[in-house]
N, C-alpha and C. Protein backbone atom coordinates (compact mmCIF):
# COMPACT_ATOMS: atom_id res chain seq x y z
N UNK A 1 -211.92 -101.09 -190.37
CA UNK A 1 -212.12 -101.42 -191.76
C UNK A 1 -211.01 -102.31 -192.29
N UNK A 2 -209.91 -102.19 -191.26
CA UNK A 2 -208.48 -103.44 -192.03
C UNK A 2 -209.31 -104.45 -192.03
N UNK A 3 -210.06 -105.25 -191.59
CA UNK A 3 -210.61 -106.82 -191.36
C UNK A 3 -211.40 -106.77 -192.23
N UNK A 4 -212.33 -105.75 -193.11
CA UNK A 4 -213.11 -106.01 -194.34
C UNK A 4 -212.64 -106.67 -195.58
N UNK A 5 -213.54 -107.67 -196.21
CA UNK A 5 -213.12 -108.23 -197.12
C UNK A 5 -213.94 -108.14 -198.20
N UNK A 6 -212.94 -107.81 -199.33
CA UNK A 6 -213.87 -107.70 -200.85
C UNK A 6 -214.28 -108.73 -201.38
N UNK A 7 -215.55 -108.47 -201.52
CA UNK A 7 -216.46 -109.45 -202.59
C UNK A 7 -215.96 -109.89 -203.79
N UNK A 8 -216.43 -111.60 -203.52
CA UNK A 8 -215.68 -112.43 -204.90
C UNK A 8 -215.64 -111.78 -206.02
N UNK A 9 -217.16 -111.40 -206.08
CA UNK A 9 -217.96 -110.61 -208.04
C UNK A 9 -216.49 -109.43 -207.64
N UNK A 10 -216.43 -108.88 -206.95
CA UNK A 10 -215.64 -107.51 -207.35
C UNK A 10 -214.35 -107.74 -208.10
N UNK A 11 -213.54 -108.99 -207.18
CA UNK A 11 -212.22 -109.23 -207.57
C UNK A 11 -212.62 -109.68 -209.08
N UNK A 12 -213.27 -110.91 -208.94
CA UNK A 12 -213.75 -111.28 -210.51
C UNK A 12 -214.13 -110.01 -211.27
N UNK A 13 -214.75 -108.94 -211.40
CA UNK A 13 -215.30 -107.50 -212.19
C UNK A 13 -213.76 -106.80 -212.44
N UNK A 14 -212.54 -106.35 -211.33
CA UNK A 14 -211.55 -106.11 -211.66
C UNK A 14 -210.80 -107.20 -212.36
N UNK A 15 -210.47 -108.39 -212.76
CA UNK A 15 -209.68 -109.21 -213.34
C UNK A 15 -210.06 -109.29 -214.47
N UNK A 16 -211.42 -109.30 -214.94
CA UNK A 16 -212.12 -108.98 -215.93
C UNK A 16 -211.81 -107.24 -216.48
N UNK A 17 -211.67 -107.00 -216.12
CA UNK A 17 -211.48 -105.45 -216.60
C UNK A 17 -209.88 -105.62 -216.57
N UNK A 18 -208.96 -105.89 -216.03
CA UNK A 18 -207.49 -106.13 -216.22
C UNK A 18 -207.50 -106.70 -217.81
N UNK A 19 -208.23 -107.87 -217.36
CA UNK A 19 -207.91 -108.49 -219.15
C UNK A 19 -208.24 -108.36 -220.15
N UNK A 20 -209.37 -107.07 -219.95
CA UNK A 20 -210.04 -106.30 -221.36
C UNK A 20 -208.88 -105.37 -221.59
N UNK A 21 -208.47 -104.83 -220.51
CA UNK A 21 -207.17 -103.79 -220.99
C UNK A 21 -206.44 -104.34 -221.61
N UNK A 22 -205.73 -105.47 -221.17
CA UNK A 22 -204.70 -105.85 -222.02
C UNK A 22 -205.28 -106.37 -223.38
N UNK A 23 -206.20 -106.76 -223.66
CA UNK A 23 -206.62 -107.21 -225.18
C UNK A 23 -206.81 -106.00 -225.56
N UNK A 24 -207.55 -104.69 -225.41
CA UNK A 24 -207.63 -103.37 -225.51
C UNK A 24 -206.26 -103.38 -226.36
N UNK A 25 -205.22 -103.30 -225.26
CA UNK A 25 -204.11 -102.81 -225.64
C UNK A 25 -203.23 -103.10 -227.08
N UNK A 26 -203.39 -104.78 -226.70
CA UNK A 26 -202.25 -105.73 -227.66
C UNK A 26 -203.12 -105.48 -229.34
N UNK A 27 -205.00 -105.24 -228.90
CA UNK A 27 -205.59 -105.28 -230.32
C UNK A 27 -205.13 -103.57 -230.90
N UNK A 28 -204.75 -102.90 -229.99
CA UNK A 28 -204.35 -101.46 -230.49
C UNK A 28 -202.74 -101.39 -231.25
N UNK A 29 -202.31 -102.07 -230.95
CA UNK A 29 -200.84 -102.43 -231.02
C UNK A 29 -201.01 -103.00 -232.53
N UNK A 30 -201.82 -104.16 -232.59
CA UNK A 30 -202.03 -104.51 -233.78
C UNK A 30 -202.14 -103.86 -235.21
N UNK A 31 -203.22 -103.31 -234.70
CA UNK A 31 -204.05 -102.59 -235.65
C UNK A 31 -202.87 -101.16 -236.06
N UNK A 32 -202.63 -100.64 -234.77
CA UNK A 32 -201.16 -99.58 -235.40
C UNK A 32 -200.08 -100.03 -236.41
N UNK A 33 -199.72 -101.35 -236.06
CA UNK A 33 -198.64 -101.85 -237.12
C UNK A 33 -199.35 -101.68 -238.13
N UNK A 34 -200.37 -102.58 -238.06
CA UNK A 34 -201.35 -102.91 -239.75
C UNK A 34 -200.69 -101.28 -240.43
N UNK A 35 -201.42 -100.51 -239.69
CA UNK A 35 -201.33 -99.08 -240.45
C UNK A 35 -200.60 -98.77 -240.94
N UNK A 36 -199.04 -98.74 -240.08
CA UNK A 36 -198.33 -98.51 -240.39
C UNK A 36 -197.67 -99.25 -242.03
N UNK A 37 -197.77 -100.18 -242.11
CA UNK A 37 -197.70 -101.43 -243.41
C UNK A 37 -198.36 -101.04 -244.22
N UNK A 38 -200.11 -100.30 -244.12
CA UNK A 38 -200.54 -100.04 -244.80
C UNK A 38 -199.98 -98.84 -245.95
N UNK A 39 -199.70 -98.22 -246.33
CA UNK A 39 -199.27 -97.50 -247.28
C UNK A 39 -198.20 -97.75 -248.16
N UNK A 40 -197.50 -99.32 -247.48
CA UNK A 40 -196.70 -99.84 -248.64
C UNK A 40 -197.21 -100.98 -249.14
N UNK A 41 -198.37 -101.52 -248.38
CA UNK A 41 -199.47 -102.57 -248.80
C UNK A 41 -199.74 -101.94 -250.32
N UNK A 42 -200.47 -100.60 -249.92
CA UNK A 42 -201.15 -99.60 -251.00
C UNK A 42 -200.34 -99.38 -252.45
N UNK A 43 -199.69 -99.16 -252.20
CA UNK A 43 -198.47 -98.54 -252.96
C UNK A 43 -198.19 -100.21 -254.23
N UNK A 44 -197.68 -101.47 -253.46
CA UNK A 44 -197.31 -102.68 -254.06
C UNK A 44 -198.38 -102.72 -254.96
N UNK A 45 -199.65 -102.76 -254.31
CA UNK A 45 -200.92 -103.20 -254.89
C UNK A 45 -201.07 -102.51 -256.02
N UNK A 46 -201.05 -100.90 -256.26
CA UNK A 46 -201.27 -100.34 -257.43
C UNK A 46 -200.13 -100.55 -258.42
N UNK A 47 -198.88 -100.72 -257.82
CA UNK A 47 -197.76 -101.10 -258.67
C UNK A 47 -198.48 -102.65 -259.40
N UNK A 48 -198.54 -103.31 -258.83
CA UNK A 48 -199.09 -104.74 -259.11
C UNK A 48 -200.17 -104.20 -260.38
N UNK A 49 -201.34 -103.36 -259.75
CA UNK A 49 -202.39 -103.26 -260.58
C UNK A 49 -202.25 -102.45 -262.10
N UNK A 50 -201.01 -101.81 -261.75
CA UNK A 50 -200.77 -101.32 -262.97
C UNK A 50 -199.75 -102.21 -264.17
N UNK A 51 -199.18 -102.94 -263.58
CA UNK A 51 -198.72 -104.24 -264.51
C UNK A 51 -199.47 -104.73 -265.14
N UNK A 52 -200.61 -105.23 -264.29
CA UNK A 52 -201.47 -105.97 -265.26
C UNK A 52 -202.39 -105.38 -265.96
N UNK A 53 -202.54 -104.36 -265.52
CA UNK A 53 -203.16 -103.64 -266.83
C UNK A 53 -202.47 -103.43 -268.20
N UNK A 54 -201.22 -103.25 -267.79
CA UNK A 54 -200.36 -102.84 -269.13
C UNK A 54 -200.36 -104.14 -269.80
N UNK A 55 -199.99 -105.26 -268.98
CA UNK A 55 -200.06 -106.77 -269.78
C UNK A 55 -201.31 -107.29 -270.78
N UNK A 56 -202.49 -106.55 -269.96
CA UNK A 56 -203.50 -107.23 -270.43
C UNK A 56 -204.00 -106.51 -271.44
N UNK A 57 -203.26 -105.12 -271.78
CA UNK A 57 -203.67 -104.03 -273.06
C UNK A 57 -202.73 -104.87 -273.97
N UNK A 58 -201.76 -104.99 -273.73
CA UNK A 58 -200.71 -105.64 -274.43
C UNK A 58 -201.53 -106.86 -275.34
N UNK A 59 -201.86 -107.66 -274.70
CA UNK A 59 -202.72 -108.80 -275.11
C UNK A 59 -204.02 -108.48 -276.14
N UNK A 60 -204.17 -107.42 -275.27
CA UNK A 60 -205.56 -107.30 -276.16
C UNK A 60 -205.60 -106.70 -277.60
N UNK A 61 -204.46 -105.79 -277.37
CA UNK A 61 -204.20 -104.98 -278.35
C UNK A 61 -203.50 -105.97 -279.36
N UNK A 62 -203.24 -106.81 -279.41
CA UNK A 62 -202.22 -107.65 -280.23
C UNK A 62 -203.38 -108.36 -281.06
N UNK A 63 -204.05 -109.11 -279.99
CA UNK A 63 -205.28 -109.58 -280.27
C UNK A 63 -206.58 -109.18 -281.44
N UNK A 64 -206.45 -107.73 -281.11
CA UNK A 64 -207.33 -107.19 -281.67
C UNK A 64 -206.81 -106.61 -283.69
N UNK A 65 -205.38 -106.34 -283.27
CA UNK A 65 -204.60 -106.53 -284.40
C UNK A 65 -204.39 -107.41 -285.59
N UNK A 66 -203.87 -108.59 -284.69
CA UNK A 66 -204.15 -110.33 -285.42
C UNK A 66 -205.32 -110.75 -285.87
N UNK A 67 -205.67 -110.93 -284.89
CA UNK A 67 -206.71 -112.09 -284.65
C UNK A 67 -208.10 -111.94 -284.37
N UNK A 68 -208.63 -110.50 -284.90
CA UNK A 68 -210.03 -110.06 -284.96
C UNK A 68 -210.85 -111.14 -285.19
N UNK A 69 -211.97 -111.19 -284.40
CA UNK A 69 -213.12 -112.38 -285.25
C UNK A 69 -212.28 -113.75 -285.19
N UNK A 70 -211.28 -113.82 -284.97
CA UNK A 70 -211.50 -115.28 -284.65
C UNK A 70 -211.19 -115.62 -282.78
N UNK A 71 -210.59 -117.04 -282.69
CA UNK A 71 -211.15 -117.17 -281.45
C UNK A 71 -210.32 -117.05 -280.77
N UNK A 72 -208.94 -117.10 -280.86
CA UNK A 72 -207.34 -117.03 -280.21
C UNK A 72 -206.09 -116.54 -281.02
N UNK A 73 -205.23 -116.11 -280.76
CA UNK A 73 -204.00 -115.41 -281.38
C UNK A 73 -202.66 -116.09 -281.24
N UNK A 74 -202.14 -116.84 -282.01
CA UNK A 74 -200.69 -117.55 -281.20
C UNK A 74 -199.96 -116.54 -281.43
N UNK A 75 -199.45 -116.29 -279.93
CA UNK A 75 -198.47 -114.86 -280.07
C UNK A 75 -197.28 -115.25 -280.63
N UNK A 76 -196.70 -116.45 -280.93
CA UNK A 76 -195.18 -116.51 -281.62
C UNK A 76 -195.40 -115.63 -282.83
N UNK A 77 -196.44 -116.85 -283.65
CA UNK A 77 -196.78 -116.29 -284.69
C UNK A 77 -197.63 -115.38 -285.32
N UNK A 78 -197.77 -114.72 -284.64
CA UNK A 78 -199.05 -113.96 -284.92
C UNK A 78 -199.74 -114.11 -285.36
N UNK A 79 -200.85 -115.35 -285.85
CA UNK A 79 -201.77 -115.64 -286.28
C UNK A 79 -203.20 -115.84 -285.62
N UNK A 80 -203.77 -116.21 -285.86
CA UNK A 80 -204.98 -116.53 -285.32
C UNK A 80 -205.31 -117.97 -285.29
N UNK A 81 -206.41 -118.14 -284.02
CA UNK A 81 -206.44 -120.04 -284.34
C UNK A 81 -207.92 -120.02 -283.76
N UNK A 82 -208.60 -120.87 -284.64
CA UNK A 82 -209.88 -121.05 -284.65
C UNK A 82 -209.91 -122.25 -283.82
N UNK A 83 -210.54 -122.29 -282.80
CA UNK A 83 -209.90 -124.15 -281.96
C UNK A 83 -212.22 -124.30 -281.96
N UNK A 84 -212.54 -123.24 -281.69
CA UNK A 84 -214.00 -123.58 -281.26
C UNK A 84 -214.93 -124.02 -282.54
N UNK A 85 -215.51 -124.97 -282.36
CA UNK A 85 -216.07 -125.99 -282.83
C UNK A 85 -215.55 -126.77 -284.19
N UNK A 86 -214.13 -127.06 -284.04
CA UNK A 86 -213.13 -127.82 -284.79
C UNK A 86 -213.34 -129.94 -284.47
N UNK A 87 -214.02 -129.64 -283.66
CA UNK A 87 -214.58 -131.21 -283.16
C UNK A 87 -213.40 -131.95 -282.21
N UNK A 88 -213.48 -133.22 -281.82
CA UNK A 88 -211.80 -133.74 -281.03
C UNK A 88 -211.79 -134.48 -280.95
């Protein structure tokens, strides 16, 4: 049986299966970091999301204070500014 020789397809079927492992591997590797990142991904994002919420109450609330019924609020002055259908 020393003088037997393996079939091309086989070597090709193992080299093929070598290089699924390693993509296997390196895409597992990946995806672990991701994870790992993930929970300070999470964390930024709601920090983030909670800024702008507060900004945009901020706004609105000012808005709604000033400048009811009309169309914009100049925040220096707190007034209101009618710009829509003023002509140009």
């Amino acid at each position: 049986m020393a003088g037997r020789q393996v079939p091309a397809n086989y070597r090709l079927a193992v080299c093929a299966s070598q290089k699924l492992a390693g993509w296997v591997t390196a895409a597992a590797i990946a995806f672990a970091s991701v994870g790992c990142r993930q929970s300070r991904d999470d964390a930024h994002a709601r920090e983030v999301a909670t800024r702008v919420r507060t900004e945009f109450l901020h706004a609105w609330t000012n808005y709604e204070k000033y400048a009811w019924g009309h169309d914009a609020l100049k925040p220096l002055s707190k007034t209101p500014h009618d710009w829509y259908g003023q002509g140009g």
